[in-house]
C-alpha atoms as a PDB file:
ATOM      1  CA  UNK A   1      -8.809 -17.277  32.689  1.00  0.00           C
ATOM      2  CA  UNK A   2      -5.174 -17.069  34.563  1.00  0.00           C
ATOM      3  CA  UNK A   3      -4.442 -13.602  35.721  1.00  0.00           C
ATOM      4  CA  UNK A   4      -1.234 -13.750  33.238  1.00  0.00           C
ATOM      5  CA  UNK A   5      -3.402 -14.480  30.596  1.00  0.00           C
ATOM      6  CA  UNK A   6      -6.076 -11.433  31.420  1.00  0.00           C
ATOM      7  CA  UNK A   7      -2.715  -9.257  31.653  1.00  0.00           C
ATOM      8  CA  UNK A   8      -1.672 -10.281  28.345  1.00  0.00           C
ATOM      9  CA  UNK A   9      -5.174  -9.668  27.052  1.00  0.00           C
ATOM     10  CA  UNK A  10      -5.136  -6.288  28.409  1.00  0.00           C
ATOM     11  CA  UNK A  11      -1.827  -5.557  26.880  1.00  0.00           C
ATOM     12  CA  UNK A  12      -2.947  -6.142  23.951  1.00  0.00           C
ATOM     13  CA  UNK A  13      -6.548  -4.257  24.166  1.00  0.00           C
ATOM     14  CA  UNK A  14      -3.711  -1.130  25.473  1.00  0.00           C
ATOM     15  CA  UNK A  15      -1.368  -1.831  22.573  1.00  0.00           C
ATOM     16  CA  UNK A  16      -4.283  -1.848  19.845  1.00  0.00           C
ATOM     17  CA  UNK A  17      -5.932   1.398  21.636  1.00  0.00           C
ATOM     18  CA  UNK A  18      -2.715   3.084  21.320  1.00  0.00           C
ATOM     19  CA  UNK A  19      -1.639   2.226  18.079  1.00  0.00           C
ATOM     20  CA  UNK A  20      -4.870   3.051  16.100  1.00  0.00           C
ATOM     21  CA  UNK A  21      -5.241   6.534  17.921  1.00  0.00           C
ATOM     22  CA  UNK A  22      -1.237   6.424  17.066  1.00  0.00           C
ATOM     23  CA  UNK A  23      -1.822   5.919  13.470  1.00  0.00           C
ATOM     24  CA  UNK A  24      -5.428   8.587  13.487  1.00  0.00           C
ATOM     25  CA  UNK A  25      -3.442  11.000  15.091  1.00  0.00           C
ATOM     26  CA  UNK A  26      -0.605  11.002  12.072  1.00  0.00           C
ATOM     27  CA  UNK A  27      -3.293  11.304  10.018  1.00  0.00           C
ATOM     28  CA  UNK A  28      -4.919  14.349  11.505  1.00  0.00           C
ATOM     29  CA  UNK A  29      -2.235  15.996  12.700  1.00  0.00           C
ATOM     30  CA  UNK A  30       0.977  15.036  10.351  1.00  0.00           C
ATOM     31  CA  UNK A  31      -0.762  14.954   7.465  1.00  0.00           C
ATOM     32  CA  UNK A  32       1.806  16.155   5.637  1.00  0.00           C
ATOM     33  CA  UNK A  33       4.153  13.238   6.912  1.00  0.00           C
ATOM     34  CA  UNK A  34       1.992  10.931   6.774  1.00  0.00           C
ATOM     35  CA  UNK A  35       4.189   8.531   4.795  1.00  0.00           C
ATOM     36  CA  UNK A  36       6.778   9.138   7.762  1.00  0.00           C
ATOM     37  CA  UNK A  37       4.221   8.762  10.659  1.00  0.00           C
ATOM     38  CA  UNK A  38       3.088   5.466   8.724  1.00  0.00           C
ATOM     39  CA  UNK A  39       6.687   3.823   8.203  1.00  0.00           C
ATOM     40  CA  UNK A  40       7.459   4.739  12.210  1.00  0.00           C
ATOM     41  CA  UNK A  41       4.640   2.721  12.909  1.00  0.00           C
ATOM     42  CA  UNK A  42       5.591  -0.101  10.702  1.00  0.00           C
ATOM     43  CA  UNK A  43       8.874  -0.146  12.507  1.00  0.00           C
ATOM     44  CA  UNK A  44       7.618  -0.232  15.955  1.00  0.00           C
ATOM     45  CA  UNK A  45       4.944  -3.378  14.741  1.00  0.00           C
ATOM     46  CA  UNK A  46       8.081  -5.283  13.288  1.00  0.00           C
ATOM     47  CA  UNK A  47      10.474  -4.405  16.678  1.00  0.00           C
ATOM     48  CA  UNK A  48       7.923  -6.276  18.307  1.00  0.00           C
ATOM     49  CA  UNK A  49       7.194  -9.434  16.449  1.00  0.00           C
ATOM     50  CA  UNK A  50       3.491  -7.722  15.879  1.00  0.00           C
ATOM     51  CA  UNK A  51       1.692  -6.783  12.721  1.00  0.00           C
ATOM     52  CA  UNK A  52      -1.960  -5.308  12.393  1.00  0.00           C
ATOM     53  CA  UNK A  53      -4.855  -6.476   9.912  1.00  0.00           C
ATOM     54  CA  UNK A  54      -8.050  -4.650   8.926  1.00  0.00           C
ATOM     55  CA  UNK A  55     -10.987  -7.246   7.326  1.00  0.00           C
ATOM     56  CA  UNK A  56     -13.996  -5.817   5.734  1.00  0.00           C
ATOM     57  CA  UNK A  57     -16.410  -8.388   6.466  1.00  0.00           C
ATOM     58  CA  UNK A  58     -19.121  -7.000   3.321  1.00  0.00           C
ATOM     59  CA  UNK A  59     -16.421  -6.835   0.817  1.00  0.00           C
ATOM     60  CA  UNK A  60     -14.799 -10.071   2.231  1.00  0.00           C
ATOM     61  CA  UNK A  61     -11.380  -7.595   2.075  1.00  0.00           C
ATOM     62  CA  UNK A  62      -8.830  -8.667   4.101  1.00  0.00           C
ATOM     63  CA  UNK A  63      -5.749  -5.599   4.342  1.00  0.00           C
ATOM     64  CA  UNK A  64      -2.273  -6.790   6.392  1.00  0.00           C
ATOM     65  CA  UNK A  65       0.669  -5.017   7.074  1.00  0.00           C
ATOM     66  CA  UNK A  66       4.062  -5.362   6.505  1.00  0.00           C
ATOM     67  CA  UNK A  67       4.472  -7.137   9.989  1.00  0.00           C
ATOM     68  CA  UNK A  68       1.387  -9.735   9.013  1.00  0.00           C
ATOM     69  CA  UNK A  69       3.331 -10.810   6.437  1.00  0.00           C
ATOM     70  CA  UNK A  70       6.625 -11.354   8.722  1.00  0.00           C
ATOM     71  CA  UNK A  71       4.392 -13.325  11.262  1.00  0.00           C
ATOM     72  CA  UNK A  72       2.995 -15.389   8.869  1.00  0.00           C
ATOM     73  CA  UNK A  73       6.020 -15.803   6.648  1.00  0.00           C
ATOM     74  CA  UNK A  74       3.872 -14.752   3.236  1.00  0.00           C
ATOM     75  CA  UNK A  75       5.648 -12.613   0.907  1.00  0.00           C
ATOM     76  CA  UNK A  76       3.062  -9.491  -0.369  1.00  0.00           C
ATOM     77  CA  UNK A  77       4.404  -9.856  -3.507  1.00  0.00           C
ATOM     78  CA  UNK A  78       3.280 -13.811  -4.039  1.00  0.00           C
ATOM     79  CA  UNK A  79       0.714 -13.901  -1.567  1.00  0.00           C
ATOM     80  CA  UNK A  80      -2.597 -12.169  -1.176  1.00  0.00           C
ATOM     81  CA  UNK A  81      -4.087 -11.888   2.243  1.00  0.00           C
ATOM     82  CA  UNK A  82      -7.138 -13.404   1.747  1.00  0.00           C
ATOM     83  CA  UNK A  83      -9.791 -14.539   4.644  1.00  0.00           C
ATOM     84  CA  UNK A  84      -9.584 -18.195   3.454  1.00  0.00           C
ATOM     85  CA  UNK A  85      -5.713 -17.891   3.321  1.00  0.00           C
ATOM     86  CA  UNK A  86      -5.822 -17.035   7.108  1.00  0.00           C
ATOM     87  CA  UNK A  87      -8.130 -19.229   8.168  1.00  0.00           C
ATOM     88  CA  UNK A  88      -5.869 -21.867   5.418  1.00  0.00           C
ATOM     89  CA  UNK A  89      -2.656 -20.766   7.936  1.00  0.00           C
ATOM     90  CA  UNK A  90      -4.290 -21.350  11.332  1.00  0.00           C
ATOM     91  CA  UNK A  91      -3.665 -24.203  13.423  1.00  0.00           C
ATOM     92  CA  UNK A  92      -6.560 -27.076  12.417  1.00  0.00           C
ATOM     93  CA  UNK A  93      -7.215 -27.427  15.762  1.00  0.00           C
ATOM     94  CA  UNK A  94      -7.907 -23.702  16.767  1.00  0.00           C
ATOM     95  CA  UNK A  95      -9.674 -22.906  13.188  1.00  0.00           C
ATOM     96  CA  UNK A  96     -12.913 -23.424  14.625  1.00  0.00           C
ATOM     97  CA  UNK A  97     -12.537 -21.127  17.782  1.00  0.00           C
ATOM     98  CA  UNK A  98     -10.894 -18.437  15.772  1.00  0.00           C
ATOM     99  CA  UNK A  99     -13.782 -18.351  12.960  1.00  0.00           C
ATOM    100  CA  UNK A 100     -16.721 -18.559  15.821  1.00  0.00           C
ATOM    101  CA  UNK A 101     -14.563 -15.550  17.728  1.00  0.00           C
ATOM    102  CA  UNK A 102     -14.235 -13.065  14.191  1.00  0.00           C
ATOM    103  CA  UNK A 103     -18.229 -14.079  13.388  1.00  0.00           C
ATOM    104  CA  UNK A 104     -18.802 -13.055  17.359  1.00  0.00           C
ATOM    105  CA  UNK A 105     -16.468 -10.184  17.307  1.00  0.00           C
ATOM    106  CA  UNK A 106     -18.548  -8.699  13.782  1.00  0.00           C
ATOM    107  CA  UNK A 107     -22.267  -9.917  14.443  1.00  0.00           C
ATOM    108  CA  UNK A 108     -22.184  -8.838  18.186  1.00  0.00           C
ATOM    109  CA  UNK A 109     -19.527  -6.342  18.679  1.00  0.00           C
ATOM    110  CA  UNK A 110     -17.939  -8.767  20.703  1.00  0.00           C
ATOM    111  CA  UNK A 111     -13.867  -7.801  21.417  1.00  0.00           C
ATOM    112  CA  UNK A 112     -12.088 -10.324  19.570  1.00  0.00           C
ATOM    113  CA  UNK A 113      -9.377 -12.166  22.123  1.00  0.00           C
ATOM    114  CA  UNK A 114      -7.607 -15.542  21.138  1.00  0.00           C
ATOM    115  CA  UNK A 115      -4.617 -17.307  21.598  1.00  0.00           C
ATOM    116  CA  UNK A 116      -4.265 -19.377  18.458  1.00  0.00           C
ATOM    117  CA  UNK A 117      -1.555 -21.942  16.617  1.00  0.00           C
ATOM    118  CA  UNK A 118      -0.490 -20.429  12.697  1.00  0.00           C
ATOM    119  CA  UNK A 119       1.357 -23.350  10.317  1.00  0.00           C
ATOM    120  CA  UNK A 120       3.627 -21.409   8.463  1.00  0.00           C
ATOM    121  CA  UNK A 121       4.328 -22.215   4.801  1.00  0.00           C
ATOM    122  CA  UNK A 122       7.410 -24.685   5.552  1.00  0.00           C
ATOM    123  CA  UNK A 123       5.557 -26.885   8.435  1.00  0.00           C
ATOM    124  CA  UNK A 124       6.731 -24.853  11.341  1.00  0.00           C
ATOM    125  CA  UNK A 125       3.818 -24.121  14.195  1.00  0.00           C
ATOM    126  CA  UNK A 126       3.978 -20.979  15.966  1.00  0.00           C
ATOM    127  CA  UNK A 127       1.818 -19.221  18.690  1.00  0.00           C
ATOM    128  CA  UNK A 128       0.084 -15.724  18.105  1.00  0.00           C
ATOM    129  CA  UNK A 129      -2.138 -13.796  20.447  1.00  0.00           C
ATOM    130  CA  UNK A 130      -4.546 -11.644  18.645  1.00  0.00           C
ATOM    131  CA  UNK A 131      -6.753  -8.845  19.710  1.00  0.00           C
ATOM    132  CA  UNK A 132      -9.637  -7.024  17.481  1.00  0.00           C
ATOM    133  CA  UNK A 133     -12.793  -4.714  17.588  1.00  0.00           C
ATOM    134  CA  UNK A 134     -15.391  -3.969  15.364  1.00  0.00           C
ATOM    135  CA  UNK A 135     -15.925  -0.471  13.550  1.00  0.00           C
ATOM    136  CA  UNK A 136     -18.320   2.024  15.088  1.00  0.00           C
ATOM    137  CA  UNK A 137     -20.223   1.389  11.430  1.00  0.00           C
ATOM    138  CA  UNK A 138     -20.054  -2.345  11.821  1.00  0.00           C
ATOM    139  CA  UNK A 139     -18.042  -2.716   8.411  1.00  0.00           C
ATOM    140  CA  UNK A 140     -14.674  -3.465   9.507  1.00  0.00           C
ATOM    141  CA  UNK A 141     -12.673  -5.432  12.231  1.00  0.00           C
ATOM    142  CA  UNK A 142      -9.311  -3.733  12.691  1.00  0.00           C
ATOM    143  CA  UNK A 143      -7.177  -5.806  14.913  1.00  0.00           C
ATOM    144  CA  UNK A 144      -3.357  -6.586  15.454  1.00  0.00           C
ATOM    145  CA  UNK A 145      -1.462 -10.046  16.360  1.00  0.00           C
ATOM    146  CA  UNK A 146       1.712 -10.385  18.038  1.00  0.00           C
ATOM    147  CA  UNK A 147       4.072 -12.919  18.355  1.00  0.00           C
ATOM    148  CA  UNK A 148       3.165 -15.152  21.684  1.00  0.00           C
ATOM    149  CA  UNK A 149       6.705 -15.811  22.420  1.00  0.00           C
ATOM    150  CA  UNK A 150       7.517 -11.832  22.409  1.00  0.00           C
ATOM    151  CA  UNK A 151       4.745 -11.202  25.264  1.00  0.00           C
ATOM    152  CA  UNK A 152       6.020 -14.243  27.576  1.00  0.00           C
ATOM    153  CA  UNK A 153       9.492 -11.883  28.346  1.00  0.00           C
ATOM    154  CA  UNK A 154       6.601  -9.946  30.139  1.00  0.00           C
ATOM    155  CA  UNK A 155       4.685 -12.259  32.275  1.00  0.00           C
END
Protein backbone atom coordinates (compact mmCIF):
# COMPACT_ATOMS: atom_id res chain seq x y z
CA UNK A 1 0.00 0.00 0.00
CA UNK A 2 1.52 3.64 -1.09
CA UNK A 3 2.03 5.84 1.88
CA UNK A 4 -0.64 8.35 0.14
CA UNK A 5 -2.95 5.72 0.06
CA UNK A 6 -2.42 4.61 4.01
CA UNK A 7 -2.81 8.56 4.63
CA UNK A 8 -5.98 8.64 2.89
CA UNK A 9 -7.07 5.52 4.73
CA UNK A 10 -6.29 7.08 7.93
CA UNK A 11 -8.18 10.16 7.05
CA UNK A 12 -10.88 8.50 6.64
CA UNK A 13 -10.68 6.01 9.85
CA UNK A 14 -10.13 10.00 11.66
CA UNK A 15 -13.06 11.45 9.73
CA UNK A 16 -15.51 8.41 10.59
CA UNK A 17 -14.14 8.45 14.42
CA UNK A 18 -14.99 11.99 14.58
CA UNK A 19 -18.12 12.18 12.99
CA UNK A 20 -19.94 9.29 14.83
CA UNK A 21 -18.69 10.59 18.34
CA UNK A 22 -19.83 14.06 16.50
CA UNK A 23 -23.24 12.83 15.86
CA UNK A 24 -23.37 10.61 19.76
CA UNK A 25 -22.34 13.59 21.31
CA UNK A 26 -25.54 15.75 19.80
CA UNK A 27 -27.39 13.14 20.93
CA UNK A 28 -26.30 13.07 24.53
CA UNK A 29 -25.60 16.32 25.06
CA UNK A 30 -28.01 18.54 22.59
CA UNK A 31 -30.70 16.52 22.90
CA UNK A 32 -32.90 19.07 22.72
CA UNK A 33 -31.36 20.23 19.26
CA UNK A 34 -30.94 17.34 18.05
CA UNK A 35 -32.67 18.11 14.74
CA UNK A 36 -30.06 21.12 14.58
CA UNK A 37 -26.95 19.05 15.62
CA UNK A 38 -28.22 16.45 12.88
CA UNK A 39 -28.75 19.00 9.86
CA UNK A 40 -25.02 20.62 10.84
CA UNK A 41 -23.78 17.36 10.25
CA UNK A 42 -25.57 16.80 7.05
CA UNK A 43 -24.05 20.01 5.87
CA UNK A 44 -20.54 19.32 6.71
CA UNK A 45 -21.01 15.48 4.83
CA UNK A 46 -22.38 17.38 1.64
CA UNK A 47 -19.38 20.37 1.85
CA UNK A 48 -17.27 17.54 1.40
CA UNK A 49 -18.53 15.37 -1.38
CA UNK A 50 -19.07 12.60 1.63
CA UNK A 51 -22.19 10.90 2.85
CA UNK A 52 -22.46 8.12 5.64
CA UNK A 53 -24.48 4.69 5.49
CA UNK A 54 -25.49 2.37 8.34
CA UNK A 55 -26.40 -1.55 7.01
CA UNK A 56 -27.96 -3.94 9.35
CA UNK A 57 -26.63 -7.04 8.11
CA UNK A 58 -29.73 -9.39 10.11
CA UNK A 59 -32.44 -7.22 8.86
CA UNK A 60 -30.65 -6.83 5.43
CA UNK A 61 -31.48 -2.77 6.24
CA UNK A 62 -29.52 -0.60 4.46
CA UNK A 63 -30.02 3.45 6.00
CA UNK A 64 -28.09 6.42 3.73
CA UNK A 65 -27.94 9.88 4.21
CA UNK A 66 -28.72 12.75 2.43
CA UNK A 67 -25.04 12.91 1.07
CA UNK A 68 -25.33 8.94 -0.13
CA UNK A 69 -27.84 9.93 -2.20
CA UNK A 70 -25.77 13.02 -3.78
CA UNK A 71 -22.77 10.57 -4.35
CA UNK A 72 -24.67 8.15 -5.92
CA UNK A 73 -27.03 10.43 -7.79
CA UNK A 74 -30.39 8.42 -6.36
CA UNK A 75 -33.17 10.55 -5.43
CA UNK A 76 -34.73 9.26 -1.69
CA UNK A 77 -37.86 9.89 -2.94
CA UNK A 78 -37.65 7.24 -6.11
CA UNK A 79 -35.00 5.22 -4.85
CA UNK A 80 -34.63 2.95 -1.88
CA UNK A 81 -31.20 2.18 -0.62
CA UNK A 82 -31.19 -1.26 -0.79
CA UNK A 83 -27.95 -3.71 -0.39
CA UNK A 84 -28.54 -5.13 -3.92
CA UNK A 85 -29.03 -1.52 -5.25
CA UNK A 86 -25.43 -0.75 -3.99
CA UNK A 87 -23.85 -3.56 -4.90
CA UNK A 88 -26.31 -2.94 -8.54
CA UNK A 89 -24.27 0.77 -8.57
CA UNK A 90 -20.70 -0.48 -8.03
CA UNK A 91 -18.23 -0.74 -10.62
CA UNK A 92 -18.52 -4.65 -12.15
CA UNK A 93 -15.12 -4.91 -11.80
CA UNK A 94 -14.68 -3.93 -8.04
CA UNK A 95 -18.19 -5.72 -7.01
CA UNK A 96 -16.43 -8.67 -5.98
CA UNK A 97 -13.74 -6.98 -3.69
CA UNK A 98 -16.28 -4.71 -2.16
CA UNK A 99 -18.83 -7.68 -1.23
CA UNK A 100 -15.75 -10.04 0.13
CA UNK A 101 -14.54 -6.63 2.18
CA UNK A 102 -18.44 -5.84 3.88
CA UNK A 103 -18.75 -9.98 4.51
CA UNK A 104 -14.97 -9.54 6.14
CA UNK A 105 -15.67 -6.30 7.77
CA UNK A 106 -19.21 -8.09 9.56
CA UNK A 107 -18.07 -11.86 10.06
CA UNK A 108 -14.57 -10.83 11.44
CA UNK A 109 -14.70 -7.37 12.66
CA UNK A 110 -12.45 -6.60 10.05
CA UNK A 111 -12.23 -2.42 9.33
CA UNK A 112 -13.77 -2.06 6.11
CA UNK A 113 -11.18 0.03 3.62
CA UNK A 114 -11.74 0.17 -0.27
CA UNK A 115 -11.24 2.25 -3.04
CA UNK A 116 -14.02 1.32 -5.42
CA UNK A 117 -15.62 2.51 -9.07
CA UNK A 118 -19.81 3.53 -8.60
CA UNK A 119 -21.82 3.72 -12.28
CA UNK A 120 -24.14 6.29 -11.67
CA UNK A 121 -27.67 6.10 -13.11
CA UNK A 122 -26.77 8.03 -16.52
CA UNK A 123 -23.43 5.88 -17.42
CA UNK A 124 -21.00 8.15 -15.72
CA UNK A 125 -18.08 6.19 -13.53
CA UNK A 126 -16.86 7.83 -10.55
CA UNK A 127 -14.30 6.94 -7.75
CA UNK A 128 -15.30 6.66 -3.95
CA UNK A 129 -13.14 5.73 -1.02
CA UNK A 130 -15.07 4.14 1.71
CA UNK A 131 -14.30 3.39 5.27
CA UNK A 132 -16.56 1.18 7.84
CA UNK A 133 -16.58 -0.76 11.24
CA UNK A 134 -18.68 -3.13 12.72
CA UNK A 135 -20.99 -2.49 15.89
CA UNK A 136 -19.70 -3.47 19.31
CA UNK A 137 -23.04 -5.95 19.09
CA UNK A 138 -22.06 -7.22 15.69
CA UNK A 139 -25.51 -6.01 14.13
CA UNK A 140 -24.58 -3.10 12.20
CA UNK A 141 -21.74 -1.68 9.91
CA UNK A 142 -21.83 2.11 10.12
CA UNK A 143 -19.48 3.54 7.63
CA UNK A 144 -19.13 6.77 5.42
CA UNK A 145 -17.82 7.26 1.62
CA UNK A 146 -16.37 10.24 0.20
CA UNK A 147 -15.83 11.42 -3.02
CA UNK A 148 -12.12 10.18 -4.28
CA UNK A 149 -11.58 13.24 -6.25
CA UNK A 150 -12.30 15.55 -2.98
CA UNK A 151 -9.37 13.67 -0.94
CA UNK A 152 -6.71 13.95 -3.95
CA UNK A 153 -6.61 18.15 -3.15
CA UNK A 154 -4.93 16.53 0.00
CA UNK A 155 -2.30 14.18 -1.06
Amino acid sequence: MSKARLRVSELLHVLLLVLVGASLGGYIFEKGHRKSAHERMELAFHSGRAGWWVFNVRKNQLEWSDGMFDLYQQKPESWEPTYAGFINSVHPEDRVEVTSLLEECYTKGTPYRVGFRIVWPDGQVHKILASGERSHDGRYIVGINIEDSMLRVYE
